[in-house]
PDB file of N, CA and C in Angstrom:
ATOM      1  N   UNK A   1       0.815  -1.189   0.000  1.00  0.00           N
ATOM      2  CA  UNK A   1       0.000   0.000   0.000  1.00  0.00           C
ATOM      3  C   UNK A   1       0.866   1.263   0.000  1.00  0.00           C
ATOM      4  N   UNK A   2       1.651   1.111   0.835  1.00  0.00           N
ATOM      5  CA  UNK A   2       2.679   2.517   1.339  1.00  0.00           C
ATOM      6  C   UNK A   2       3.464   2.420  -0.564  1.00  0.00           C
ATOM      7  N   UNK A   3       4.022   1.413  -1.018  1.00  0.00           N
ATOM      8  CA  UNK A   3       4.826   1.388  -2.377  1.00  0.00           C
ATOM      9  C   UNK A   3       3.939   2.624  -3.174  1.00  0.00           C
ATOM     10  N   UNK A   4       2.577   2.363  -3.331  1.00  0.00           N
ATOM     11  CA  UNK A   4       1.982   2.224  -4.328  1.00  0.00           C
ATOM     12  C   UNK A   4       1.365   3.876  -4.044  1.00  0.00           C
ATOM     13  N   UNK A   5       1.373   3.994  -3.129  1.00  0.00           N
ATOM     14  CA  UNK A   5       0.600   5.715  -2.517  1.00  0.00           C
ATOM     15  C   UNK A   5       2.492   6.562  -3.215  1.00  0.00           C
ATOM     16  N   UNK A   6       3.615   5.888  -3.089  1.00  0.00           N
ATOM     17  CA  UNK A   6       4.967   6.385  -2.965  1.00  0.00           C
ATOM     18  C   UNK A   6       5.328   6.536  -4.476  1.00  0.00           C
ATOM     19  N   UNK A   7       4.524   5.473  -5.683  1.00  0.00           N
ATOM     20  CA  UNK A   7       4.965   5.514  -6.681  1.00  0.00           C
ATOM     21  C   UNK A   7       3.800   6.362  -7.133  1.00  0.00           C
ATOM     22  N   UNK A   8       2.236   6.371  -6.890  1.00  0.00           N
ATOM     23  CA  UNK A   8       1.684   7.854  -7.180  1.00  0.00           C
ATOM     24  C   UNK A   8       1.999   9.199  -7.270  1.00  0.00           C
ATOM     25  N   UNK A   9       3.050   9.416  -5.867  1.00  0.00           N
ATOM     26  CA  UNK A   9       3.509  10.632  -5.721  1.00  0.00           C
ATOM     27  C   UNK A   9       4.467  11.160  -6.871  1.00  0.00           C
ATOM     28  N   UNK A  10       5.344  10.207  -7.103  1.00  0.00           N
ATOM     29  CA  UNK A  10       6.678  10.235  -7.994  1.00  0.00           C
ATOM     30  C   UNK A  10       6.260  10.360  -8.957  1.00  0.00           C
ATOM     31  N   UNK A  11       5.297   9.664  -9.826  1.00  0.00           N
ATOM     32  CA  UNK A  11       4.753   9.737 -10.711  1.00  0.00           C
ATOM     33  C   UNK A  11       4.156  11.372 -11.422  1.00  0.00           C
ATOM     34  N   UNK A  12       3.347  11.751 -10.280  1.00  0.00           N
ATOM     35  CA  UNK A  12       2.191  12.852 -10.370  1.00  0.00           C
ATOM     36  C   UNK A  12       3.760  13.978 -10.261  1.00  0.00           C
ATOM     37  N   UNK A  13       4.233  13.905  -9.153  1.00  0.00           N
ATOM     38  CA  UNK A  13       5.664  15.299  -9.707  1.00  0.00           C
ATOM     39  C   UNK A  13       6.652  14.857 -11.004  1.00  0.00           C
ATOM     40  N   UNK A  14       6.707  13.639 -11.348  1.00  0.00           N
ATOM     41  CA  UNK A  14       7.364  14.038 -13.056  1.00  0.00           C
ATOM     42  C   UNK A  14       6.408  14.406 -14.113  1.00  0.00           C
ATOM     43  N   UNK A  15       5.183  14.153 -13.506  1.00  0.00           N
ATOM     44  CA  UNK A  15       4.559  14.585 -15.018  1.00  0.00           C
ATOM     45  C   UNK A  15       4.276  15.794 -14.893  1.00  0.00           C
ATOM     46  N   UNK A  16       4.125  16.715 -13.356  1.00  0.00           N
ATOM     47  CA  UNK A  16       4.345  18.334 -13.236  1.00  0.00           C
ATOM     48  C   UNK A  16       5.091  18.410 -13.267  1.00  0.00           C
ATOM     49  N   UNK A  17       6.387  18.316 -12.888  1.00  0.00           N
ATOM     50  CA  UNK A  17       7.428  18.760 -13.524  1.00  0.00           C
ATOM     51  C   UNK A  17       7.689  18.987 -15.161  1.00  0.00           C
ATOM     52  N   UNK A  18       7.488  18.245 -16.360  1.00  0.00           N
ATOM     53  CA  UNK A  18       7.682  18.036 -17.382  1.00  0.00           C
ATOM     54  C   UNK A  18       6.592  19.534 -17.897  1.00  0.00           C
ATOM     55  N   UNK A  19       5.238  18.873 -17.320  1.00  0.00           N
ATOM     56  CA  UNK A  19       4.434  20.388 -17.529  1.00  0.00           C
ATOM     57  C   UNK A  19       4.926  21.331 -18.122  1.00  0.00           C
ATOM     58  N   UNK A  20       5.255  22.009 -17.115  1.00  0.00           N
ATOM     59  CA  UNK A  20       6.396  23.344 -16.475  1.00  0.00           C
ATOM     60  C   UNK A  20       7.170  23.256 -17.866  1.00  0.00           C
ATOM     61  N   UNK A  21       7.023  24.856 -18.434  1.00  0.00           N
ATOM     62  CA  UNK A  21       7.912  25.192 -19.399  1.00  0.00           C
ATOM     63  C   UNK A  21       8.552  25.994 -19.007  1.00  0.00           C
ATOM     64  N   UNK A  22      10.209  25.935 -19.210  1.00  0.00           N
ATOM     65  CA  UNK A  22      11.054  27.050 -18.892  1.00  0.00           C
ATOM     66  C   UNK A  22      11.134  27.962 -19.519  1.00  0.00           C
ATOM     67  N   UNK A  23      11.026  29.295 -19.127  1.00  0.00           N
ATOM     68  CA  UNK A  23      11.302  30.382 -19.914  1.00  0.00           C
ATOM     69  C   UNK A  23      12.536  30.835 -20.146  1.00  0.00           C
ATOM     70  N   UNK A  24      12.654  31.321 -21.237  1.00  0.00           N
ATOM     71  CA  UNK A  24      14.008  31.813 -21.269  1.00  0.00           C
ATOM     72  C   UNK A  24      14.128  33.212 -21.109  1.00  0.00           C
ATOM     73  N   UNK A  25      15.168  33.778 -20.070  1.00  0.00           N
ATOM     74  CA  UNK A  25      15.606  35.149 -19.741  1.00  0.00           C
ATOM     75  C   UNK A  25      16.127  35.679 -20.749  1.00  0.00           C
ATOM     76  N   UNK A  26      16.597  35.355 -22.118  1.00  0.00           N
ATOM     77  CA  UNK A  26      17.623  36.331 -22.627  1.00  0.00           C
ATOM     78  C   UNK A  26      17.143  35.063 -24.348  1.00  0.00           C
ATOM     79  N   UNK A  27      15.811  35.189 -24.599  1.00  0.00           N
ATOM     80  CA  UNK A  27      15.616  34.848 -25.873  1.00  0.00           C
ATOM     81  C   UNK A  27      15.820  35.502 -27.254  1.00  0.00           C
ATOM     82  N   UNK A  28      16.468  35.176 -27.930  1.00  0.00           N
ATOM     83  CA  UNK A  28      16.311  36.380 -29.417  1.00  0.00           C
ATOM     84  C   UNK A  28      15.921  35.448 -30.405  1.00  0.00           C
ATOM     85  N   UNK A  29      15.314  36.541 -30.897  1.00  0.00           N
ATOM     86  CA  UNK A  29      14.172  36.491 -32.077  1.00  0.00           C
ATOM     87  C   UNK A  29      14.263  37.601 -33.020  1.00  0.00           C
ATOM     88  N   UNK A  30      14.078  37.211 -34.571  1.00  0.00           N
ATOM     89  CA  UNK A  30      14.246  37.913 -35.370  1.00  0.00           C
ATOM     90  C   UNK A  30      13.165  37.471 -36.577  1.00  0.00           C
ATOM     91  N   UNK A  31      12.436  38.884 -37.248  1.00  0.00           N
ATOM     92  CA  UNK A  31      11.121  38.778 -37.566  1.00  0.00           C
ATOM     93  C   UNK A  31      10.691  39.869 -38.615  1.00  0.00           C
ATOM     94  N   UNK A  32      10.362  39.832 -39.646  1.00  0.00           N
ATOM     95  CA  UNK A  32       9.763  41.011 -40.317  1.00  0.00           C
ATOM     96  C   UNK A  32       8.883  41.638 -39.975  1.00  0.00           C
ATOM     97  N   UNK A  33       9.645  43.536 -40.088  1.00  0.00           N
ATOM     98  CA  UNK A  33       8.709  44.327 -40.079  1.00  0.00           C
ATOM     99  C   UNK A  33       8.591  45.502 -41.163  1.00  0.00           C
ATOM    100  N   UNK A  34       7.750  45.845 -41.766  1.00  0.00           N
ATOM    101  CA  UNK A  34       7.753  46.509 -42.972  1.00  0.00           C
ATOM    102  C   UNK A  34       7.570  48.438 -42.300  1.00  0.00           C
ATOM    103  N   UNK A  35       8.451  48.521 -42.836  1.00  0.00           N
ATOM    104  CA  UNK A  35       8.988  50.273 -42.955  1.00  0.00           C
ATOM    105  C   UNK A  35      10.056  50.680 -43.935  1.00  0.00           C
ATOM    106  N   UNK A  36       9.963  51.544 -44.033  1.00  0.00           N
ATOM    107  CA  UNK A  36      11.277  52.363 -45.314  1.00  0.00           C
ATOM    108  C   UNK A  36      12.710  53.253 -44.732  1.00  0.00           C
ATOM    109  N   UNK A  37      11.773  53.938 -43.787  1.00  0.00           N
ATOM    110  CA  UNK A  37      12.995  55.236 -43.021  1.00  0.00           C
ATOM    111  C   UNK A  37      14.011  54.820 -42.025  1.00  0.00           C
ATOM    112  N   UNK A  38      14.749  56.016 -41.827  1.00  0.00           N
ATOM    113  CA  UNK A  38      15.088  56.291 -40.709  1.00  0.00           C
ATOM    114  C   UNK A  38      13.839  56.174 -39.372  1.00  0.00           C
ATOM    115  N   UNK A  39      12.926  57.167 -39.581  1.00  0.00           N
ATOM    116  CA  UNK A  39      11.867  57.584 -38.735  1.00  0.00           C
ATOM    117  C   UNK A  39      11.073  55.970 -38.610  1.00  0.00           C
ATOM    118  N   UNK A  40      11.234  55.100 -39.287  1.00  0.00           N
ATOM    119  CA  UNK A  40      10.379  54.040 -39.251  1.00  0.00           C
ATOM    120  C   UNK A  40      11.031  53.275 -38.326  1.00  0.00           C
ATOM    121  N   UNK A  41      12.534  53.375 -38.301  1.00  0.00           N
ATOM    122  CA  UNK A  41      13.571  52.761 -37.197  1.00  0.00           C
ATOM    123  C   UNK A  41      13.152  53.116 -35.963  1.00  0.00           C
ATOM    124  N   UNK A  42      12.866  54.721 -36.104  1.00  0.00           N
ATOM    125  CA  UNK A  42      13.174  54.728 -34.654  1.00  0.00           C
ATOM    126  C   UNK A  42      11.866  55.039 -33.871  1.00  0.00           C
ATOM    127  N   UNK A  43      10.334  54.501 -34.602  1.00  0.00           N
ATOM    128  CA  UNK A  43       9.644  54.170 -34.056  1.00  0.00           C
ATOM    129  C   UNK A  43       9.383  53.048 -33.699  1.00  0.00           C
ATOM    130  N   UNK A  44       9.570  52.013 -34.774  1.00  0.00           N
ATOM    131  CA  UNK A  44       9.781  50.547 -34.392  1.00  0.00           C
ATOM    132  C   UNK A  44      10.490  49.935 -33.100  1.00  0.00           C
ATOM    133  N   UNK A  45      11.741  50.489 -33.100  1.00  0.00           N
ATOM    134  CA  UNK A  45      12.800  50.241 -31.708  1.00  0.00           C
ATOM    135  C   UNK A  45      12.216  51.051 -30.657  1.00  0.00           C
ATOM    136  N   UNK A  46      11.423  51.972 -30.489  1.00  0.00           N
ATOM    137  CA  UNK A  46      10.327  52.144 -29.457  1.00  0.00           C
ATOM    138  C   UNK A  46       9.709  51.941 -28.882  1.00  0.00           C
ATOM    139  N   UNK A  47       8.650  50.998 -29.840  1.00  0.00           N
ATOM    140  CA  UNK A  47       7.433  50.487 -29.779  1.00  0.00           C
ATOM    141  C   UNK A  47       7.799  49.103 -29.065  1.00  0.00           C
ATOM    142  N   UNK A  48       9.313  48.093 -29.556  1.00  0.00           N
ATOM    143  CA  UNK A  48       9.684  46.963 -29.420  1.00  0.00           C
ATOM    144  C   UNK A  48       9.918  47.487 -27.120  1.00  0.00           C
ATOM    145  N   UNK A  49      10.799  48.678 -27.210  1.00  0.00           N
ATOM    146  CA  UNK A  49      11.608  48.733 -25.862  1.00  0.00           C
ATOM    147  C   UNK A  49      10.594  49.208 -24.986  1.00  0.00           C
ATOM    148  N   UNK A  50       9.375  49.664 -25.167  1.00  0.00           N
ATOM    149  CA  UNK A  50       7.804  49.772 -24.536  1.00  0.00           C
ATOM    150  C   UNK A  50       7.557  48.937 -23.671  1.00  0.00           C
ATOM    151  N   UNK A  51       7.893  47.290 -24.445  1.00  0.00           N
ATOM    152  CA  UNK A  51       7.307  46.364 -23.933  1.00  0.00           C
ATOM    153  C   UNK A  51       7.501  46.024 -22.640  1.00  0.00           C
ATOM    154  N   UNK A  52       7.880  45.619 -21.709  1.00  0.00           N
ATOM    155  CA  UNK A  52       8.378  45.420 -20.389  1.00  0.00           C
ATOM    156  C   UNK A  52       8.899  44.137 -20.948  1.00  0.00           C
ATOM    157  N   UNK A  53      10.503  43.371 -20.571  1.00  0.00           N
ATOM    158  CA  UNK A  53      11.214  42.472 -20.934  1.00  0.00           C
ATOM    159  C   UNK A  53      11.930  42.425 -22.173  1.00  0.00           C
ATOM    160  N   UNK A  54      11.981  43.365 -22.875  1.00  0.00           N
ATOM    161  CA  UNK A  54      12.794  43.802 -23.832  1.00  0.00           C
ATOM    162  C   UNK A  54      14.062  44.249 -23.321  1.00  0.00           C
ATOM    163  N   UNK A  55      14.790  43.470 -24.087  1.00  0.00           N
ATOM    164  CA  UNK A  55      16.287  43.737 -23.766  1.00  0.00           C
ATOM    165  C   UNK A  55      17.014  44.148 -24.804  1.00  0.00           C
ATOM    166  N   UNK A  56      16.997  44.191 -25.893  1.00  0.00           N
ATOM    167  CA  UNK A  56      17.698  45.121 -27.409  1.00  0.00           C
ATOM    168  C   UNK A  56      16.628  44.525 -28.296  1.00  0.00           C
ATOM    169  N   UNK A  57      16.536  45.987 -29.105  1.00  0.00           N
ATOM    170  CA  UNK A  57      15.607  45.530 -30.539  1.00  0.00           C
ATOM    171  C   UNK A  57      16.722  46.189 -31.262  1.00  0.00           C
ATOM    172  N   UNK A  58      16.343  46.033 -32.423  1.00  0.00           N
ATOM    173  CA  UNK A  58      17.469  46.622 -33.759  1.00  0.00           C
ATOM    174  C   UNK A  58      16.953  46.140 -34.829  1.00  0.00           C
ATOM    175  N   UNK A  59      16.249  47.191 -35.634  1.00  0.00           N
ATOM    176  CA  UNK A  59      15.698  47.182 -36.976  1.00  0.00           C
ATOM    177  C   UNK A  59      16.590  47.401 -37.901  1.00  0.00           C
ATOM    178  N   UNK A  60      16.314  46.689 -38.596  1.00  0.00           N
ATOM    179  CA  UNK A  60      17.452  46.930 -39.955  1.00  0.00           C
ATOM    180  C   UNK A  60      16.652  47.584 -40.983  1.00  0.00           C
ATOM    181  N   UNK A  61      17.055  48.777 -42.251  1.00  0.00           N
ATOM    182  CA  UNK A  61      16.285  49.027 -42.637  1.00  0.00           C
ATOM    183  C   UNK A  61      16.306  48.260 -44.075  1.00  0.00           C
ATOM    184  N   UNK A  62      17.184  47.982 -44.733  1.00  0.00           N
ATOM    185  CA  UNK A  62      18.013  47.281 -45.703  1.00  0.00           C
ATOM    186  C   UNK A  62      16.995  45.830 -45.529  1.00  0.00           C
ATOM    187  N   UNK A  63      17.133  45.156 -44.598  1.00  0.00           N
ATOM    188  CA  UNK A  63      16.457  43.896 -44.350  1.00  0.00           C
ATOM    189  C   UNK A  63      15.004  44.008 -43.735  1.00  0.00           C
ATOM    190  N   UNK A  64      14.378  44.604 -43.606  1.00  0.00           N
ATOM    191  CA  UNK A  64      13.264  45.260 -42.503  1.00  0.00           C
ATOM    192  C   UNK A  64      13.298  43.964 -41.384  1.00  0.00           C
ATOM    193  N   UNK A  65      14.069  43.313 -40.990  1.00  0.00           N
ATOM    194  CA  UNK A  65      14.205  42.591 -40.032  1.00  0.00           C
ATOM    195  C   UNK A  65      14.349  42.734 -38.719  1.00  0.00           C
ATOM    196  N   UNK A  66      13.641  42.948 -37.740  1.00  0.00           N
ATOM    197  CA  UNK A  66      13.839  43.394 -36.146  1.00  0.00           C
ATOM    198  C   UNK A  66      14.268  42.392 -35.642  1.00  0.00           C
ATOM    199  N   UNK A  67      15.474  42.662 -34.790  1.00  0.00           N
ATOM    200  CA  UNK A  67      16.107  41.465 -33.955  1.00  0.00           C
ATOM    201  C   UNK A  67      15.887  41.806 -32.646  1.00  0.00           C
ATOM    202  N   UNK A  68      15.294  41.201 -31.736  1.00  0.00           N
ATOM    203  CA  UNK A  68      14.753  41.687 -30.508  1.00  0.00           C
ATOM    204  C   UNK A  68      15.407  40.307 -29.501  1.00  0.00           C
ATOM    205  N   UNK A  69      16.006  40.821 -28.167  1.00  0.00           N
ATOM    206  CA  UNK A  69      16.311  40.445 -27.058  1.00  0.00           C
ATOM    207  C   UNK A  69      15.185  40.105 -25.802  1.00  0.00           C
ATOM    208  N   UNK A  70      14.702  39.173 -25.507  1.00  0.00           N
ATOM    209  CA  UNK A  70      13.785  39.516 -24.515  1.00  0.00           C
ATOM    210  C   UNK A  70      13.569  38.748 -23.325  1.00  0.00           C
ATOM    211  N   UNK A  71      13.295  38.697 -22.433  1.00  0.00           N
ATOM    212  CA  UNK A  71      12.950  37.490 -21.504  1.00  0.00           C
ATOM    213  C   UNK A  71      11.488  37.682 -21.149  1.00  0.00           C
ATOM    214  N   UNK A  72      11.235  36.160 -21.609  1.00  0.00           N
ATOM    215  CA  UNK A  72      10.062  35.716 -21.878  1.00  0.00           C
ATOM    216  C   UNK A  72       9.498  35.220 -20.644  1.00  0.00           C
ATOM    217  N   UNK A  73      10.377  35.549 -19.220  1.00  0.00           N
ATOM    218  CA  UNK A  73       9.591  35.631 -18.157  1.00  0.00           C
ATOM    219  C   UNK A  73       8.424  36.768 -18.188  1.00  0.00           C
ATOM    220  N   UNK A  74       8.851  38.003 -18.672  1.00  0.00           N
ATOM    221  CA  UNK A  74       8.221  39.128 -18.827  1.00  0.00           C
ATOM    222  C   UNK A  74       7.446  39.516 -20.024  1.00  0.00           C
ATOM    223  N   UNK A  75       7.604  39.355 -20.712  1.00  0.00           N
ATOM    224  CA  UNK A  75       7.232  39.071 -22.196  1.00  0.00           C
ATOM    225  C   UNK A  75       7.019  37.650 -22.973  1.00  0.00           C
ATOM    226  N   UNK A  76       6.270  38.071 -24.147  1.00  0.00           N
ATOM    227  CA  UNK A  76       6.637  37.335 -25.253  1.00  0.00           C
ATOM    228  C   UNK A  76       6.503  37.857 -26.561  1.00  0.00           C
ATOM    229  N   UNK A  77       6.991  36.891 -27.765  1.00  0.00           N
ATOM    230  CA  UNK A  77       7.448  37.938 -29.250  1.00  0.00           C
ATOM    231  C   UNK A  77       5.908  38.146 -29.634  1.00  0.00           C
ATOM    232  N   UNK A  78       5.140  37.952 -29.173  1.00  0.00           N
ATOM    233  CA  UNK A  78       3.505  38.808 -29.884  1.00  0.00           C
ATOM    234  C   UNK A  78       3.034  39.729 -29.110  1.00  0.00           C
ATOM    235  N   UNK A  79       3.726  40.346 -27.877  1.00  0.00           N
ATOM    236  CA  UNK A  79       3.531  41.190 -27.341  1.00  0.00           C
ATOM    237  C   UNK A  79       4.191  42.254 -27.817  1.00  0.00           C
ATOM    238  N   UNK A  80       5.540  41.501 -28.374  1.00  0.00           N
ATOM    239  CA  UNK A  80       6.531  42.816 -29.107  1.00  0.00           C
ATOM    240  C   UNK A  80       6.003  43.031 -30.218  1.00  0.00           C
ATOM    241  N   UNK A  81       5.212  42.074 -31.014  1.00  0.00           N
ATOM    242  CA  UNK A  81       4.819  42.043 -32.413  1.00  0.00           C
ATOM    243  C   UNK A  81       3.252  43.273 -32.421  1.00  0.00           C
ATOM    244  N   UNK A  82       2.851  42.882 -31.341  1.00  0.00           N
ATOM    245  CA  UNK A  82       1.436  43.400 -31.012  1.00  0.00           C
ATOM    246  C   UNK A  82       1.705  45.412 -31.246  1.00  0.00           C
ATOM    247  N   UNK A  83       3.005  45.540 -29.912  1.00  0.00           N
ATOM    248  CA  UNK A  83       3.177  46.612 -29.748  1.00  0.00           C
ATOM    249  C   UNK A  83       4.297  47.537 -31.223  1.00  0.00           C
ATOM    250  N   UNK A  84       4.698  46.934 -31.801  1.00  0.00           N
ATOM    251  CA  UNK A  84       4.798  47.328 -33.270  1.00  0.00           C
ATOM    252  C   UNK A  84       3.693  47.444 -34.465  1.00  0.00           C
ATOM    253  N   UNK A  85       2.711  46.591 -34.136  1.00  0.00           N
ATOM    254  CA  UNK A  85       1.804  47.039 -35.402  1.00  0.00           C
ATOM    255  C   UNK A  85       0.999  48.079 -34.369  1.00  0.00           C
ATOM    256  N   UNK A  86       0.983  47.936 -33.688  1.00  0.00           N
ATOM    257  CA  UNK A  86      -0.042  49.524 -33.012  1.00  0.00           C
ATOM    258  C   UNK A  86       0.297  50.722 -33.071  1.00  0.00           C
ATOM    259  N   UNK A  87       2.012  50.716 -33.481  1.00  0.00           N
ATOM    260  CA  UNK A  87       2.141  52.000 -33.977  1.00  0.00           C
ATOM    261  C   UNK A  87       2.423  52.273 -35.297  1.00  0.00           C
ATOM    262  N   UNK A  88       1.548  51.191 -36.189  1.00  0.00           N
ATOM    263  CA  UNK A  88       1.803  51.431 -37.764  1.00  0.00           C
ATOM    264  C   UNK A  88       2.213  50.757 -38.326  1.00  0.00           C
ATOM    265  N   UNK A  89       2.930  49.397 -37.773  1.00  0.00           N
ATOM    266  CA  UNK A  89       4.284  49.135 -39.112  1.00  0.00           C
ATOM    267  C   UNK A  89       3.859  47.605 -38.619  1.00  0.00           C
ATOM    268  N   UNK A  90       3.281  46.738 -40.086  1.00  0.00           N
ATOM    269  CA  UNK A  90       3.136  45.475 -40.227  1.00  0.00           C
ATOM    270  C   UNK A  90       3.758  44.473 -39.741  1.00  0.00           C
ATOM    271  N   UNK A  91       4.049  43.589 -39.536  1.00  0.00           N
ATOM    272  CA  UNK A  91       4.895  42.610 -38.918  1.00  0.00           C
ATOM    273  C   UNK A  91       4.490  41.386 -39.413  1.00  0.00           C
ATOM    274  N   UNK A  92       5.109  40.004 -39.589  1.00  0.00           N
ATOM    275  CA  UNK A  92       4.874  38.758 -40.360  1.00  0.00           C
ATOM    276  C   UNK A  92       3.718  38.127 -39.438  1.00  0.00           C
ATOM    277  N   UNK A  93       3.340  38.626 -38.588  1.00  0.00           N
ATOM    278  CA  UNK A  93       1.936  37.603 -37.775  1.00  0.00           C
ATOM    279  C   UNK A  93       0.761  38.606 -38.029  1.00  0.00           C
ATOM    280  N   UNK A  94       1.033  39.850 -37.356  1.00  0.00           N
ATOM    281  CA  UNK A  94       0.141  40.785 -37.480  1.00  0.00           C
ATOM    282  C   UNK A  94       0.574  42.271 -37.425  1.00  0.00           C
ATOM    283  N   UNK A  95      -1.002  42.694 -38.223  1.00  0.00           N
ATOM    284  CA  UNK A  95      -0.982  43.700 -39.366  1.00  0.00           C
ATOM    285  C   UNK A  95      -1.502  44.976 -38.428  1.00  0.00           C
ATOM    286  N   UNK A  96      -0.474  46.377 -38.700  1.00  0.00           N
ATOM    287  CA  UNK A  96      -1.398  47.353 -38.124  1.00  0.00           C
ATOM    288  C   UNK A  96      -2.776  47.841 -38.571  1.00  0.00           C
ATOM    289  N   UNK A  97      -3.592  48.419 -37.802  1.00  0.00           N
ATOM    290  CA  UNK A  97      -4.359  48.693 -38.223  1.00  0.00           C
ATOM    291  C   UNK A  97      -4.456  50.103 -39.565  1.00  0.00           C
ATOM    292  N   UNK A  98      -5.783  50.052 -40.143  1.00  0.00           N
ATOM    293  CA  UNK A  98      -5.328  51.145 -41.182  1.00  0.00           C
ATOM    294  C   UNK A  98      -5.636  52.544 -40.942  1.00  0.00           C
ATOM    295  N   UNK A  99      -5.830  52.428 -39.652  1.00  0.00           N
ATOM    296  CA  UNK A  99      -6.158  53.943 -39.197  1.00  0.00           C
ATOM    297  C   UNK A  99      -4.997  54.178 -38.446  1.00  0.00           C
ATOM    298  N   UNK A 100      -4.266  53.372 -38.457  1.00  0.00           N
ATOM    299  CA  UNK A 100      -2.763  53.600 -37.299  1.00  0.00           C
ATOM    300  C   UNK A 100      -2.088  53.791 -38.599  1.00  0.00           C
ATOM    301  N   UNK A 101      -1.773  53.049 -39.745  1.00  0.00           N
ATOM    302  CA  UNK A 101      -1.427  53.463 -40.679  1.00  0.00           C
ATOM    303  C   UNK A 101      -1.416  54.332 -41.760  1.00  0.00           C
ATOM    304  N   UNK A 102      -2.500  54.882 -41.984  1.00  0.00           N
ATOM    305  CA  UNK A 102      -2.776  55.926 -42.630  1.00  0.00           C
ATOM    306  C   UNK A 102      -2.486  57.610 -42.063  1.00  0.00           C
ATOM    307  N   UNK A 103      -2.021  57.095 -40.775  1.00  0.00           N
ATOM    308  CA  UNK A 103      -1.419  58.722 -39.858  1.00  0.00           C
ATOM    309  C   UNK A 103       0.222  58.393 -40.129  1.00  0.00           C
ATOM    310  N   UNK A 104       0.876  57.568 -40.786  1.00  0.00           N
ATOM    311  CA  UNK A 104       2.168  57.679 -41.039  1.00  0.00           C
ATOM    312  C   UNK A 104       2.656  58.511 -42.033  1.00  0.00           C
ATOM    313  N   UNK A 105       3.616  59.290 -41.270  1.00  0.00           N
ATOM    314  CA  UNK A 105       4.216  60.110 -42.465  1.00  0.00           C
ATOM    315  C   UNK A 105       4.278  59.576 -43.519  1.00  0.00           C
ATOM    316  N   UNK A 106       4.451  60.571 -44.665  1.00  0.00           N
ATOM    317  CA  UNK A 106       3.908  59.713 -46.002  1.00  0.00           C
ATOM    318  C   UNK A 106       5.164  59.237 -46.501  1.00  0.00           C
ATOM    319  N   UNK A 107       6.499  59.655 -46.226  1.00  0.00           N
ATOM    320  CA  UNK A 107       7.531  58.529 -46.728  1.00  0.00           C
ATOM    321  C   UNK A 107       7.522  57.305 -45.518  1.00  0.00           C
ATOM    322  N   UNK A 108       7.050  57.294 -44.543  1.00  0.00           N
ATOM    323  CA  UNK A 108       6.748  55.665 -43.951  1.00  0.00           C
ATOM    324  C   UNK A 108       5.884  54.760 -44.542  1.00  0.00           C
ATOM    325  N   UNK A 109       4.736  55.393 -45.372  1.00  0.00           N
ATOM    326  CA  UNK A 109       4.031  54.531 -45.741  1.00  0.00           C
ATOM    327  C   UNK A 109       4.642  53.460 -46.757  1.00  0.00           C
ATOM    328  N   UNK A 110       4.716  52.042 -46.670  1.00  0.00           N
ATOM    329  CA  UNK A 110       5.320  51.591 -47.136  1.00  0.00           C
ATOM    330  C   UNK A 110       4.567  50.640 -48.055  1.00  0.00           C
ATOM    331  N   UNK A 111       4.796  49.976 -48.808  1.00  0.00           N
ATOM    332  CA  UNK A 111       3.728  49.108 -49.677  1.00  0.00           C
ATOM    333  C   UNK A 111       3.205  48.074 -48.976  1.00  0.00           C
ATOM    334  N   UNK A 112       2.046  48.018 -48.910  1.00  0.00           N
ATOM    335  CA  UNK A 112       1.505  46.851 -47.868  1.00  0.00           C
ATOM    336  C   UNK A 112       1.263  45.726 -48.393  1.00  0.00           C
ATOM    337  N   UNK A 113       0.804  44.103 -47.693  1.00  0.00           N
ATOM    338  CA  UNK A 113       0.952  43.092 -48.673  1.00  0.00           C
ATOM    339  C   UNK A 113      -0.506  42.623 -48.214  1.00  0.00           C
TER     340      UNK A 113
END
């Protein structure tokens, strides 16, 4: 009886344990975001360092690729993704809106897909 109550227990904490996903403190991720400028840089890297758990963003403008640092104790990349299209600028999951977009200076506006 006592075995069998002892191998329940063991049992029931590896399979919570396994549960349990670790987060990672210091994840990077890199992701399209559509802009043209300067000014598109340095709203994007804004919008990314807003987030709470952001640890470096860096837009490229050449690649429109944002490389973002984050710990995903505090965050995660659709929160960074979220808080970039809300200020205009598309991203490969989701799209700003077109009233957030249509207030972009008109060399930000960029061709949309």
């Amino acid at each position: 009886m006592k075995n069998t109550i002892l191998r329940m227990i063991l049992l029931f904490v590896a399979l919570s344990t396994q549960a349990q996903e670790k987060k990672n403190k210091n994840a990077h991720y890199e992701f399209e975001v559509n802009g043209n400028c300067e000014q598109c840089q340095k709203r994007i890297q804004k919008a990314a360092f807003s987030v709470t758990g952001v640890k470096s963003a860096v837009w490229n403008i050449e690649s429109h690729q944002l490389s973002v640092s984050i710990n995903e104790e505090k965050c995660s990349l659709v929160d960074v993704k979220n808080a970039v299209a809300k200020v205009g600028h598309d991203t490969d999951e989701i799209k700003a809106t077109n009233a957030v977009y249509d207030k972009l200076h008109a060399c930000c506006q960029y061709e949309r897909k």
